[in-house]
N, C-alpha and C. Protein backbone atom coordinates (compact mmCIF):
# COMPACT_ATOMS: atom_id res chain seq x y z
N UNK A 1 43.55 -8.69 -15.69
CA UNK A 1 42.51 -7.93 -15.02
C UNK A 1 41.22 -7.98 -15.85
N UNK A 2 40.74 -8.06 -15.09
CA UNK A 2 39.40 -8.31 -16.12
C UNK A 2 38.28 -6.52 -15.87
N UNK A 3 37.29 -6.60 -16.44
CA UNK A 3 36.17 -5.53 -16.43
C UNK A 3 36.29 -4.58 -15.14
N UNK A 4 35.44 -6.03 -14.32
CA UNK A 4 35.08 -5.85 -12.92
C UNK A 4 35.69 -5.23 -12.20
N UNK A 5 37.41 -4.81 -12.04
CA UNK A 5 37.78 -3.54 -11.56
C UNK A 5 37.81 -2.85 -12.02
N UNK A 6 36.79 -1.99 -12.59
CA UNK A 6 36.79 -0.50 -13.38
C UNK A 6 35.28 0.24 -13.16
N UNK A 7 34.49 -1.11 -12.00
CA UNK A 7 33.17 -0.91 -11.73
C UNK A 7 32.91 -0.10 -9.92
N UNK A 8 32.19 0.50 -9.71
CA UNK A 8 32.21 0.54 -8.78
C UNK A 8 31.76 -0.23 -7.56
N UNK A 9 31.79 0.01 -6.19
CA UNK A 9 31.20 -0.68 -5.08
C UNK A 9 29.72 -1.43 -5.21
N UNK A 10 28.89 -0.20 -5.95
CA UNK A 10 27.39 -0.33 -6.01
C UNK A 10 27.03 -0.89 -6.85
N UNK A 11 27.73 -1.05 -8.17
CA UNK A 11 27.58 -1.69 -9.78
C UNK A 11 27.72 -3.54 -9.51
N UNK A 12 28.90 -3.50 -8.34
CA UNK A 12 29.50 -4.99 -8.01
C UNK A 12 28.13 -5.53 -7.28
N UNK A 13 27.51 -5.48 -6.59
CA UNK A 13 26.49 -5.62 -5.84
C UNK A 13 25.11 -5.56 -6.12
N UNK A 14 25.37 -5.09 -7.11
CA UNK A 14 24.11 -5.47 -8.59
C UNK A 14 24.22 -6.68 -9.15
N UNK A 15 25.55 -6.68 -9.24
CA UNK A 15 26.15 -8.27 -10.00
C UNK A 15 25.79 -9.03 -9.08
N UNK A 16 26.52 -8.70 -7.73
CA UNK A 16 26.17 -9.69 -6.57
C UNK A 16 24.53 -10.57 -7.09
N UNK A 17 24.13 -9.58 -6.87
CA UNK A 17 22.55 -9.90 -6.72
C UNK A 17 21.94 -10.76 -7.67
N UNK A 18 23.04 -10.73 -8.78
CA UNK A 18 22.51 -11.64 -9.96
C UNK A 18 22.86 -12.95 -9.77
N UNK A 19 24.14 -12.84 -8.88
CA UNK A 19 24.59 -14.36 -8.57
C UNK A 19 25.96 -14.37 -9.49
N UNK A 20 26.52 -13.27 -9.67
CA UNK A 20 27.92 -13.19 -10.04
C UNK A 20 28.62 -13.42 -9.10
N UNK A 21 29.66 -14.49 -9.31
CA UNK A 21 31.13 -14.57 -8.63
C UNK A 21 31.92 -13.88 -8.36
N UNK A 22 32.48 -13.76 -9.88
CA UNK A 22 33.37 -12.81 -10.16
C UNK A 22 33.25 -11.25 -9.39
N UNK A 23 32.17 -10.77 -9.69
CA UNK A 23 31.81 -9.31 -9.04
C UNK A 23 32.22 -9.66 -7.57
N UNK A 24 31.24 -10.60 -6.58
CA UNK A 24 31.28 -11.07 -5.41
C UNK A 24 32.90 -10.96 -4.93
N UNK A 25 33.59 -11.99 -5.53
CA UNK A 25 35.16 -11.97 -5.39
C UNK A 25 35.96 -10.52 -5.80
N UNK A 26 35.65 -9.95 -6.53
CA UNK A 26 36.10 -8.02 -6.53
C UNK A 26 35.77 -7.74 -5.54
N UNK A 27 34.49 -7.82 -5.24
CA UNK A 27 33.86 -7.05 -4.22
C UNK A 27 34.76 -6.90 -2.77
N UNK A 28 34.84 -8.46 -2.37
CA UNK A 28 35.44 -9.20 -1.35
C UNK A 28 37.34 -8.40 -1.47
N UNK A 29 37.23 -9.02 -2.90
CA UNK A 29 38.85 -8.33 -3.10
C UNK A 29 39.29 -6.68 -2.33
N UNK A 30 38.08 -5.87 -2.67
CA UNK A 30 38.30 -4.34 -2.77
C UNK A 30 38.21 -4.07 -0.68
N UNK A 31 37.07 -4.85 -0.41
CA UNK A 31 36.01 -4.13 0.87
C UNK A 31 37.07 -4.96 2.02
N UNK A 32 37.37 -6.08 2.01
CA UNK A 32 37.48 -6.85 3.30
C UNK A 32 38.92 -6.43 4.03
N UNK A 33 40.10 -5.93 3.01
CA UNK A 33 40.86 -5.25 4.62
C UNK A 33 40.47 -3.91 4.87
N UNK A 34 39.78 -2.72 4.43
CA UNK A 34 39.50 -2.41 5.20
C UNK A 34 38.20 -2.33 6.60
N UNK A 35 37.30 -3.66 5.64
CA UNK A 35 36.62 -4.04 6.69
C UNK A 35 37.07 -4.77 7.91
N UNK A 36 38.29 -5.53 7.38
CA UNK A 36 38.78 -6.01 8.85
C UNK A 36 39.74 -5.50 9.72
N UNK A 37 40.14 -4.33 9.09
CA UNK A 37 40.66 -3.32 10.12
C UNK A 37 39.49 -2.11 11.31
N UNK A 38 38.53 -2.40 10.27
CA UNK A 38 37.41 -1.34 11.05
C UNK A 38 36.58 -1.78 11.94
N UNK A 39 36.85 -3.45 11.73
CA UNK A 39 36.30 -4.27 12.65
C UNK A 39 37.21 -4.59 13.94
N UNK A 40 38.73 -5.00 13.70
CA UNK A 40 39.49 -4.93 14.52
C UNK A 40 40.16 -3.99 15.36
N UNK A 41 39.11 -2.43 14.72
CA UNK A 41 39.70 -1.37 16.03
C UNK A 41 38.41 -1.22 16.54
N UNK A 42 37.25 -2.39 16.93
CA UNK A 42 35.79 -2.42 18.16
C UNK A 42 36.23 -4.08 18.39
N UNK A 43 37.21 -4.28 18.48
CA UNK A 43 36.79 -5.84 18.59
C UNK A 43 38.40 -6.93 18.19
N UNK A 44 39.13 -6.82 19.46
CA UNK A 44 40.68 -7.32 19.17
C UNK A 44 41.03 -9.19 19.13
N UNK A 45 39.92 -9.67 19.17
CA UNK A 45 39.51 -10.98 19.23
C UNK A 45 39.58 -11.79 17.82
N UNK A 46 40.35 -11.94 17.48
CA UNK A 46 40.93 -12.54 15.68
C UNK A 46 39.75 -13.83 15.35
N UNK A 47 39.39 -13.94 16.48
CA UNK A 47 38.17 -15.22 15.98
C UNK A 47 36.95 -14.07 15.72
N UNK A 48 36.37 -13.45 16.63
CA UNK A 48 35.03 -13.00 16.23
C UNK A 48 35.46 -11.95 15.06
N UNK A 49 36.37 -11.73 14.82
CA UNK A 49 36.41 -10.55 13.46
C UNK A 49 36.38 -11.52 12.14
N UNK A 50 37.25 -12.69 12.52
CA UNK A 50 36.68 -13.89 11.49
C UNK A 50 35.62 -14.15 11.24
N UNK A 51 34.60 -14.62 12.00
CA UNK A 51 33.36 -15.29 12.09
C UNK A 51 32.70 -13.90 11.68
N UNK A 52 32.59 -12.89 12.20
CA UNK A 52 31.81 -11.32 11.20
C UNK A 52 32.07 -11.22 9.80
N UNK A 53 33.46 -11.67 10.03
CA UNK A 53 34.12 -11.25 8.41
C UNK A 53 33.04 -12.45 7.27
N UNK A 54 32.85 -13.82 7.87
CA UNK A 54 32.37 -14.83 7.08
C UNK A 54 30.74 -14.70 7.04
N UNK A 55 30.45 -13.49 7.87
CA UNK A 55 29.04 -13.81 8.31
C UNK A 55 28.44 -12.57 7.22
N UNK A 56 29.03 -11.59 7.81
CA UNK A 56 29.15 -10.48 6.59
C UNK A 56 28.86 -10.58 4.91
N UNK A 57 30.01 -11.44 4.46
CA UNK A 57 29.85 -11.79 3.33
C UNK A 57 29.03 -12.73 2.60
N UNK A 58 28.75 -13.70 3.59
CA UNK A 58 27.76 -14.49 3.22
C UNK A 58 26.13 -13.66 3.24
N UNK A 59 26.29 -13.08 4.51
CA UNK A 59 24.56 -12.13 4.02
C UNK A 59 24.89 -11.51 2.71
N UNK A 60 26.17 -10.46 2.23
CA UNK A 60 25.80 -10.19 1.26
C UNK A 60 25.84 -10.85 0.25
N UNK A 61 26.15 -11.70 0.24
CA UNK A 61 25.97 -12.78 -0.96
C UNK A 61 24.63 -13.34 -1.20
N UNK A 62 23.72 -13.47 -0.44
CA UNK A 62 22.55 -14.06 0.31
C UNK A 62 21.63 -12.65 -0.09
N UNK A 63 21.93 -11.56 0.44
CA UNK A 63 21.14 -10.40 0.07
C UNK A 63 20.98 -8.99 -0.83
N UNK A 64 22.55 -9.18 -1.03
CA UNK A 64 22.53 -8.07 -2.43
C UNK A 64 21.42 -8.08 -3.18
N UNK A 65 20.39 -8.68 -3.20
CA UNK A 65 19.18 -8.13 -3.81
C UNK A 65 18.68 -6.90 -3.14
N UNK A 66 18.56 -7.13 -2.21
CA UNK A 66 17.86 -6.08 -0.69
C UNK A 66 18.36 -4.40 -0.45
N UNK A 67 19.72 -4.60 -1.35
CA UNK A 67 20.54 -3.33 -1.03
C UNK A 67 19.82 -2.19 -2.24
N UNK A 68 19.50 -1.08 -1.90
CA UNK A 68 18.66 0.10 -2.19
C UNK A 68 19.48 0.77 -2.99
N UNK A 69 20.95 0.92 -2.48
CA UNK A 69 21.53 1.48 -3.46
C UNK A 69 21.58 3.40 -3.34
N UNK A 70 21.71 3.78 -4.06
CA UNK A 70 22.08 5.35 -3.80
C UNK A 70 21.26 6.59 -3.92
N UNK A 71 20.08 5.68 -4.57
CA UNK A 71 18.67 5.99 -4.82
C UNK A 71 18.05 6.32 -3.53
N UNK A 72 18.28 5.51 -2.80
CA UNK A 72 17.99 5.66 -1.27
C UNK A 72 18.74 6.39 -0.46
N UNK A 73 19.90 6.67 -0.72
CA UNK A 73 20.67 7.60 0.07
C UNK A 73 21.77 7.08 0.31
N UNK A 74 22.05 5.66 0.21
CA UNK A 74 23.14 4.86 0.44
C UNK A 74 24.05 3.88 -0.18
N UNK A 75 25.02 3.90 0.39
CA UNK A 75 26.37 3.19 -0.77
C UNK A 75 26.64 1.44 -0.29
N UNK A 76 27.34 1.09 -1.24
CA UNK A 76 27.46 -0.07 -0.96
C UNK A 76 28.37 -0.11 -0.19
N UNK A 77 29.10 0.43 0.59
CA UNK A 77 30.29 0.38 1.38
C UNK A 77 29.77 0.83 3.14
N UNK A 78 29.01 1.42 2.93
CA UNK A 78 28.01 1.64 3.50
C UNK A 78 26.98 0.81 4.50
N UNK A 79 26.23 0.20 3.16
CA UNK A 79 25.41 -1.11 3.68
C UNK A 79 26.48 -1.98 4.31
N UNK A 80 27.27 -2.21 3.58
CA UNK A 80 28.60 -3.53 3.62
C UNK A 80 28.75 -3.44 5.34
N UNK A 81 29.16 -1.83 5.94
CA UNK A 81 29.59 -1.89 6.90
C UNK A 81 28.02 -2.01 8.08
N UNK A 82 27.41 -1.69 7.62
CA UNK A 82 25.84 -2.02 8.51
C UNK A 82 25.23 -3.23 8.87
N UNK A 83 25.85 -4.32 7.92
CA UNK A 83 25.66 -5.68 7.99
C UNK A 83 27.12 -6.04 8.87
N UNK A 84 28.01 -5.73 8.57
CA UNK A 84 29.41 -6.01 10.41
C UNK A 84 28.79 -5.55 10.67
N UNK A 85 28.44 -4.20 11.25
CA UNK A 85 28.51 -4.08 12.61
C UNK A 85 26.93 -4.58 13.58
N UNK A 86 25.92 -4.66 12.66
CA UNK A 86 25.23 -6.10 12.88
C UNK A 86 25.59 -7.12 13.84
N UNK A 87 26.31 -7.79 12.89
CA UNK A 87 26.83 -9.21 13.30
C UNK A 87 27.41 -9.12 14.60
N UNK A 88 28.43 -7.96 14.29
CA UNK A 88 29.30 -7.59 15.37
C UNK A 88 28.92 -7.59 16.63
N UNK A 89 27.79 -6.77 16.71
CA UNK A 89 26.51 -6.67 17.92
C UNK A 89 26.35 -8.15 18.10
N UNK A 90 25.60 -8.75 17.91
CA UNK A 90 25.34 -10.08 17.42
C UNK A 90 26.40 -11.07 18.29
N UNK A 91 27.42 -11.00 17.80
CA UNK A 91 28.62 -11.65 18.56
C UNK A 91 29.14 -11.31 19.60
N UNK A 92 28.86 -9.97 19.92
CA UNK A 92 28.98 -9.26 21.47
C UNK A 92 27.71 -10.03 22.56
N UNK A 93 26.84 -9.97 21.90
CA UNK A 93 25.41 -10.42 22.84
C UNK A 93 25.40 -11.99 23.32
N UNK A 94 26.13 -12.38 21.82
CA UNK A 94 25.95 -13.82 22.28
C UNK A 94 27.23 -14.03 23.48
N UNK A 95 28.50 -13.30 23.23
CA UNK A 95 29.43 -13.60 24.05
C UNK A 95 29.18 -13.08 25.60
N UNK A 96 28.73 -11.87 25.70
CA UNK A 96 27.84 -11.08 26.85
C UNK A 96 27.35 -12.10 27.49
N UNK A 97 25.94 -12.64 26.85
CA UNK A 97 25.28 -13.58 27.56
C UNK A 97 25.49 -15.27 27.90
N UNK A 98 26.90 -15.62 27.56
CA UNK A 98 27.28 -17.30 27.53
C UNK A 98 28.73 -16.57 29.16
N UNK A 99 29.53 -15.51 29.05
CA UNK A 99 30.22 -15.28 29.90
C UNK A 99 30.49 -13.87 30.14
N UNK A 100 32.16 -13.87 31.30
CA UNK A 100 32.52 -12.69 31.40
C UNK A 100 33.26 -11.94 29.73
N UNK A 101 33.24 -10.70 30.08
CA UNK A 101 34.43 -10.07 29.18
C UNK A 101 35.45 -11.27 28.39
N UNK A 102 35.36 -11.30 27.19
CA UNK A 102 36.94 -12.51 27.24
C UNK A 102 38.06 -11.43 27.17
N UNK A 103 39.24 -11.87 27.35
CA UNK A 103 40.14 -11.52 28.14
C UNK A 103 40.88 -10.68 26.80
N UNK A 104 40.70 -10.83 25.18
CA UNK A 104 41.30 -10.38 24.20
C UNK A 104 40.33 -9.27 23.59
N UNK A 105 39.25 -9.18 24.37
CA UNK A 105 39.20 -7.84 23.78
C UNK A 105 38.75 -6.47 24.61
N UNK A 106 40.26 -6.20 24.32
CA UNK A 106 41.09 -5.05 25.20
C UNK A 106 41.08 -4.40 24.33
N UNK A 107 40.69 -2.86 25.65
CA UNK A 107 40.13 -1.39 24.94
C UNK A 107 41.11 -0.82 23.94
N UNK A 108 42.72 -1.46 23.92
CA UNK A 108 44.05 -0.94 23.36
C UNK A 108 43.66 -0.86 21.71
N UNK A 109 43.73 0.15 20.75
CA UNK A 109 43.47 0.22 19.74
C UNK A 109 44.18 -1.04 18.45
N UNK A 110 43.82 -1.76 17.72
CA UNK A 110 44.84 -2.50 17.24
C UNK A 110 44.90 -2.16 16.06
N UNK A 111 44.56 -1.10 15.30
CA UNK A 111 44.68 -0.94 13.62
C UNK A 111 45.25 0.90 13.82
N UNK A 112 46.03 1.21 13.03
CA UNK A 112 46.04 2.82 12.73
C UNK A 112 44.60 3.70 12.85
N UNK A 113 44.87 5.04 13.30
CA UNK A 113 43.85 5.54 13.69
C UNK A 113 42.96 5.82 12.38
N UNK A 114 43.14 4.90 10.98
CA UNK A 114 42.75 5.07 10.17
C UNK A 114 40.92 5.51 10.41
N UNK A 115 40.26 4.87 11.18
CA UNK A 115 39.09 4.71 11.52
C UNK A 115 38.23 5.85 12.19
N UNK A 116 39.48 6.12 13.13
CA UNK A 116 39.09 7.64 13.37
C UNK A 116 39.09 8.40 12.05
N UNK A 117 40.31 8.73 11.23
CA UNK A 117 40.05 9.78 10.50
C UNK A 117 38.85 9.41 9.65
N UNK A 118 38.09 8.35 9.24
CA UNK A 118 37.20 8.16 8.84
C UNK A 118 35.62 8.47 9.15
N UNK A 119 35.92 8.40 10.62
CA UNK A 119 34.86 8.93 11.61
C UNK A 119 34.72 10.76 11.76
N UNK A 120 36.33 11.15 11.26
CA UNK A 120 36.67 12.93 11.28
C UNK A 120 35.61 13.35 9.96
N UNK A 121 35.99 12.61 9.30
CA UNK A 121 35.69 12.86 7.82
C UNK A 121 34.01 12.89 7.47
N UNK A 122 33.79 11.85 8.43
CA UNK A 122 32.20 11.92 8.59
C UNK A 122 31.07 13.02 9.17
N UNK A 123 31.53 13.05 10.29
CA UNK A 123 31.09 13.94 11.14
C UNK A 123 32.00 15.05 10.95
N UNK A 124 31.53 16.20 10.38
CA UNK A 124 32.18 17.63 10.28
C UNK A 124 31.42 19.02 10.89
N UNK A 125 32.44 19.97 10.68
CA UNK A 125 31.93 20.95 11.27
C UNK A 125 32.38 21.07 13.40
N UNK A 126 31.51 22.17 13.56
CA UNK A 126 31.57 21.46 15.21
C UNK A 126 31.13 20.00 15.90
N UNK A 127 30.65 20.05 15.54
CA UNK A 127 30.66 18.64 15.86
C UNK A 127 31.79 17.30 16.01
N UNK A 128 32.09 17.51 14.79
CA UNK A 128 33.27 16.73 14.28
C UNK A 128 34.70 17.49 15.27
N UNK A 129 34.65 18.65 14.96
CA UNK A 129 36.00 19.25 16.17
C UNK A 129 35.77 18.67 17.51
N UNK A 130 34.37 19.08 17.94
CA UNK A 130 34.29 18.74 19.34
C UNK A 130 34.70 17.02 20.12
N UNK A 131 33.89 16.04 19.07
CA UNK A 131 34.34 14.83 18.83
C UNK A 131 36.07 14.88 18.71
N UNK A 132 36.70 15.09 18.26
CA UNK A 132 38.22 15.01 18.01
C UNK A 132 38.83 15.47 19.30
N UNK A 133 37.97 16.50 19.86
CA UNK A 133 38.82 17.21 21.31
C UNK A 133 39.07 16.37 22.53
N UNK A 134 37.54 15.36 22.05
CA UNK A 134 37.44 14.38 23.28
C UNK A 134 38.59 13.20 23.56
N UNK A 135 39.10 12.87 24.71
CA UNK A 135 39.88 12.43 25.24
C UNK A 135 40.17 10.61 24.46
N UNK A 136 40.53 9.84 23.98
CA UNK A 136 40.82 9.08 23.22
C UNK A 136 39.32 7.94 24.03
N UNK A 137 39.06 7.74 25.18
CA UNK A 137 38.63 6.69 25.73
C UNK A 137 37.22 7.00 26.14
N UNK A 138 37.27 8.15 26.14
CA UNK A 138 35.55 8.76 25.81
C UNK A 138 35.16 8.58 24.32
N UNK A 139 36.17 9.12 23.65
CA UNK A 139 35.69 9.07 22.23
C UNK A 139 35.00 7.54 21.57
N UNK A 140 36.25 6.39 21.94
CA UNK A 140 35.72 5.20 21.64
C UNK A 140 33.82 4.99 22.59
N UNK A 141 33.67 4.89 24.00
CA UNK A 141 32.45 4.54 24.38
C UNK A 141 31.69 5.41 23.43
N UNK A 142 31.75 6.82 23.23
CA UNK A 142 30.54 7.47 22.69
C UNK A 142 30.24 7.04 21.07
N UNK A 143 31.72 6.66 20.59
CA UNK A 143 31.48 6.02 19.03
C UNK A 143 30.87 4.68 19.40
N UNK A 144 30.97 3.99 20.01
CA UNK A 144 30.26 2.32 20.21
C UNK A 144 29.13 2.91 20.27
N UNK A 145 28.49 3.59 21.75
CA UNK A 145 27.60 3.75 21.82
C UNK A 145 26.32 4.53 20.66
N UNK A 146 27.13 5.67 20.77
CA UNK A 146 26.17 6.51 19.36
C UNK A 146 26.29 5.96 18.32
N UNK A 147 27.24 6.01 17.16
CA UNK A 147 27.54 5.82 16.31
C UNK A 147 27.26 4.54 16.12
N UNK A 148 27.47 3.62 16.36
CA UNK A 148 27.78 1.92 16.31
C UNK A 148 26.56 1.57 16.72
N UNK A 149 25.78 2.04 17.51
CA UNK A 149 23.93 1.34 18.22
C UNK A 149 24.22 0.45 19.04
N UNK A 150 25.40 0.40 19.52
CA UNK A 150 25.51 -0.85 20.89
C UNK A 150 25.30 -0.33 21.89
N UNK A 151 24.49 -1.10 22.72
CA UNK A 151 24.30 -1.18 23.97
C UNK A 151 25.28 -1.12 25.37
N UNK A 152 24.85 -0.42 26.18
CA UNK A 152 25.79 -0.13 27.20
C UNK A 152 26.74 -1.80 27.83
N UNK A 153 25.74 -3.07 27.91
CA UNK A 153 26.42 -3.99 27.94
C UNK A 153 28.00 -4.55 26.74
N UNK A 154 26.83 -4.22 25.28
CA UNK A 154 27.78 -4.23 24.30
C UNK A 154 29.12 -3.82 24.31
N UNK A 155 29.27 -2.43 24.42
CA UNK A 155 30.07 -1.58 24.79
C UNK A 155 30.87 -2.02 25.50
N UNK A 156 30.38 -2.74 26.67
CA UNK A 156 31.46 -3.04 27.69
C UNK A 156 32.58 -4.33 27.63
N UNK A 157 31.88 -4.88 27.00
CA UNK A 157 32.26 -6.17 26.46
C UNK A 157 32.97 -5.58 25.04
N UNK A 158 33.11 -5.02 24.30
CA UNK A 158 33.78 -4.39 23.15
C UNK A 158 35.16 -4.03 24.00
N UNK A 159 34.99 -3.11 24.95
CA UNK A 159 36.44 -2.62 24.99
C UNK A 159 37.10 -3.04 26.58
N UNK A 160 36.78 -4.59 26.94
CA UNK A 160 36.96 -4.65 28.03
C UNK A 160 36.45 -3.90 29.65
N UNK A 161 35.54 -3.35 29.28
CA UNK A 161 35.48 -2.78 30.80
C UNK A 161 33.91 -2.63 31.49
N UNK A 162 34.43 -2.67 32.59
CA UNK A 162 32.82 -2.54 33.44
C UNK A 162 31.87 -1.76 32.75
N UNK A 163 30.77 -2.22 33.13
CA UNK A 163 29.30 -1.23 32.72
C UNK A 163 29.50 -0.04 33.10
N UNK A 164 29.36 -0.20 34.65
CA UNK A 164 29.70 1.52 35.10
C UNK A 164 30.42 2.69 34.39
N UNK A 165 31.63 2.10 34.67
CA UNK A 165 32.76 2.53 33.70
C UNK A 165 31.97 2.98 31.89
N UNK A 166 31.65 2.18 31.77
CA UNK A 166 30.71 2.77 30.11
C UNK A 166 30.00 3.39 30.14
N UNK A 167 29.37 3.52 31.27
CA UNK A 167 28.25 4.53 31.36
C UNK A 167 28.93 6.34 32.19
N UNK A 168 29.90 6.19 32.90
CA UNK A 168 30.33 7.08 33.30
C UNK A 168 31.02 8.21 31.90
N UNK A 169 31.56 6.86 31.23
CA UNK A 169 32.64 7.86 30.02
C UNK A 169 31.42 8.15 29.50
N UNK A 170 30.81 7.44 29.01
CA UNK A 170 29.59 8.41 28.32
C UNK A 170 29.17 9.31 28.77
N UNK A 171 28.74 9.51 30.18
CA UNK A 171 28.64 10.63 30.66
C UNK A 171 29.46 11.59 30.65
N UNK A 172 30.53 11.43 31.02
CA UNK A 172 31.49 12.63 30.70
C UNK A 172 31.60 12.99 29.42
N UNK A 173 31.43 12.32 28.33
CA UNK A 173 31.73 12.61 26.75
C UNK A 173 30.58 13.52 26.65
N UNK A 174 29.35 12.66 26.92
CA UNK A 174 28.10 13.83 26.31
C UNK A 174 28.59 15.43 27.35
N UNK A 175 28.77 15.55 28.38
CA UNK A 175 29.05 16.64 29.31
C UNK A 175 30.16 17.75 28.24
N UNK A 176 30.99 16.83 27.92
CA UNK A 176 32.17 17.60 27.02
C UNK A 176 31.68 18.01 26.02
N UNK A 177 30.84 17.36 25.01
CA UNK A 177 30.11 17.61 24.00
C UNK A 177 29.50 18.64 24.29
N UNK A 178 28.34 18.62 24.92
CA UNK A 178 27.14 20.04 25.33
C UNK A 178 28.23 21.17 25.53
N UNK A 179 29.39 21.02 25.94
CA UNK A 179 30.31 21.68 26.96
C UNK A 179 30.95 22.65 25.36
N UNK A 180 31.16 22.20 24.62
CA UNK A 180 32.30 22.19 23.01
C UNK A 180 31.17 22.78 22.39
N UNK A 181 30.00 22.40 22.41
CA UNK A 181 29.06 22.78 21.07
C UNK A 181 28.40 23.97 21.66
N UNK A 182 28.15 24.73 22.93
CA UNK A 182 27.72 25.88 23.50
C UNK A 182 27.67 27.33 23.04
């Protein structure tokens, strides 16, 4: 074992920036399953979580200079995940606009609800209860949508289903929301 695991997320990404390997490869070592589980519960398609996963790492390899760091308010695990879900978008739009829905990525959750409790953990208070009360399939559109910055097309193409349909659960989610937080 060398140094480099005894450093943190944000310390590695300093290194990054210098053009360290080693850090880069920790980095990669520590972040990427649970990045590719957090990617594979918006997105059940084993190729585009690949191609994010490679796209991902290469920006940060490419940009760990750019990252602000904690000074700014933010972590490297953080940024890490702002650059997926980027891409992620990115690979929804391009797939959106070349065809239909592809057929593998279905709204069915494919990783432990690890992601949720991550999302619990985030959002607290009422808020966070009210979010948890909501019905499993509202919860996902309103996390794509709010949380995630995708677009109602995005969205639809994320979890298999019509526009309408994305726009309705959203509607009902925000309704439940106003409804919980009163």
């Amino acid at each position: 074992m060398t140094a480099l695991h005894k450093l943190d997320e944000e310390r590695l990404v300093r290194l990054v920036a210098r053009g360290d390997r080693a850090a880069f490869e920790e980095l990669y070592r520590r972040t990427s399953p649970w990045l590719a589980v957090r990617l594979r519960r918006r997105c059940a398609d084993e190729q585009i979580v690949a191609e994010v996963m490679q796209e991902t790492y290469l920006a940060v390899w490419r940009a760990a200079g750019s990252f602000a760091g904690a000074a700014a308010g933010g972590t490297a695990v953080g940024w890490l995940w702002t650059i997926a879900a980027r891409r992620l978008v990115d690979a929804f739009r391009r797939r959106a606009h070349h065809a239909e829905p592809p057929p593998a990525a279905a709204a069915q959750p494919v990783a432990p609800a690890a992601d949720e409790e991550a999302l619990a953990a985030t959002v607290d208070g009422d808020v966070g209860d009210a979010l948890r009360r909501l019905a499993p399939e509202l919860r996902q559109v309103l996390q794509a949508l709010v949380l995630d910055g995708m677009s109602v097309r995005e969205t639809a193409v994320l979890l298999g289903l019509p526009e309408g349909t994305v726009k309705t659960r959203a509607r009902r989610a925000r309704i439940a929301m106003r409804k919980a937080l009163a």
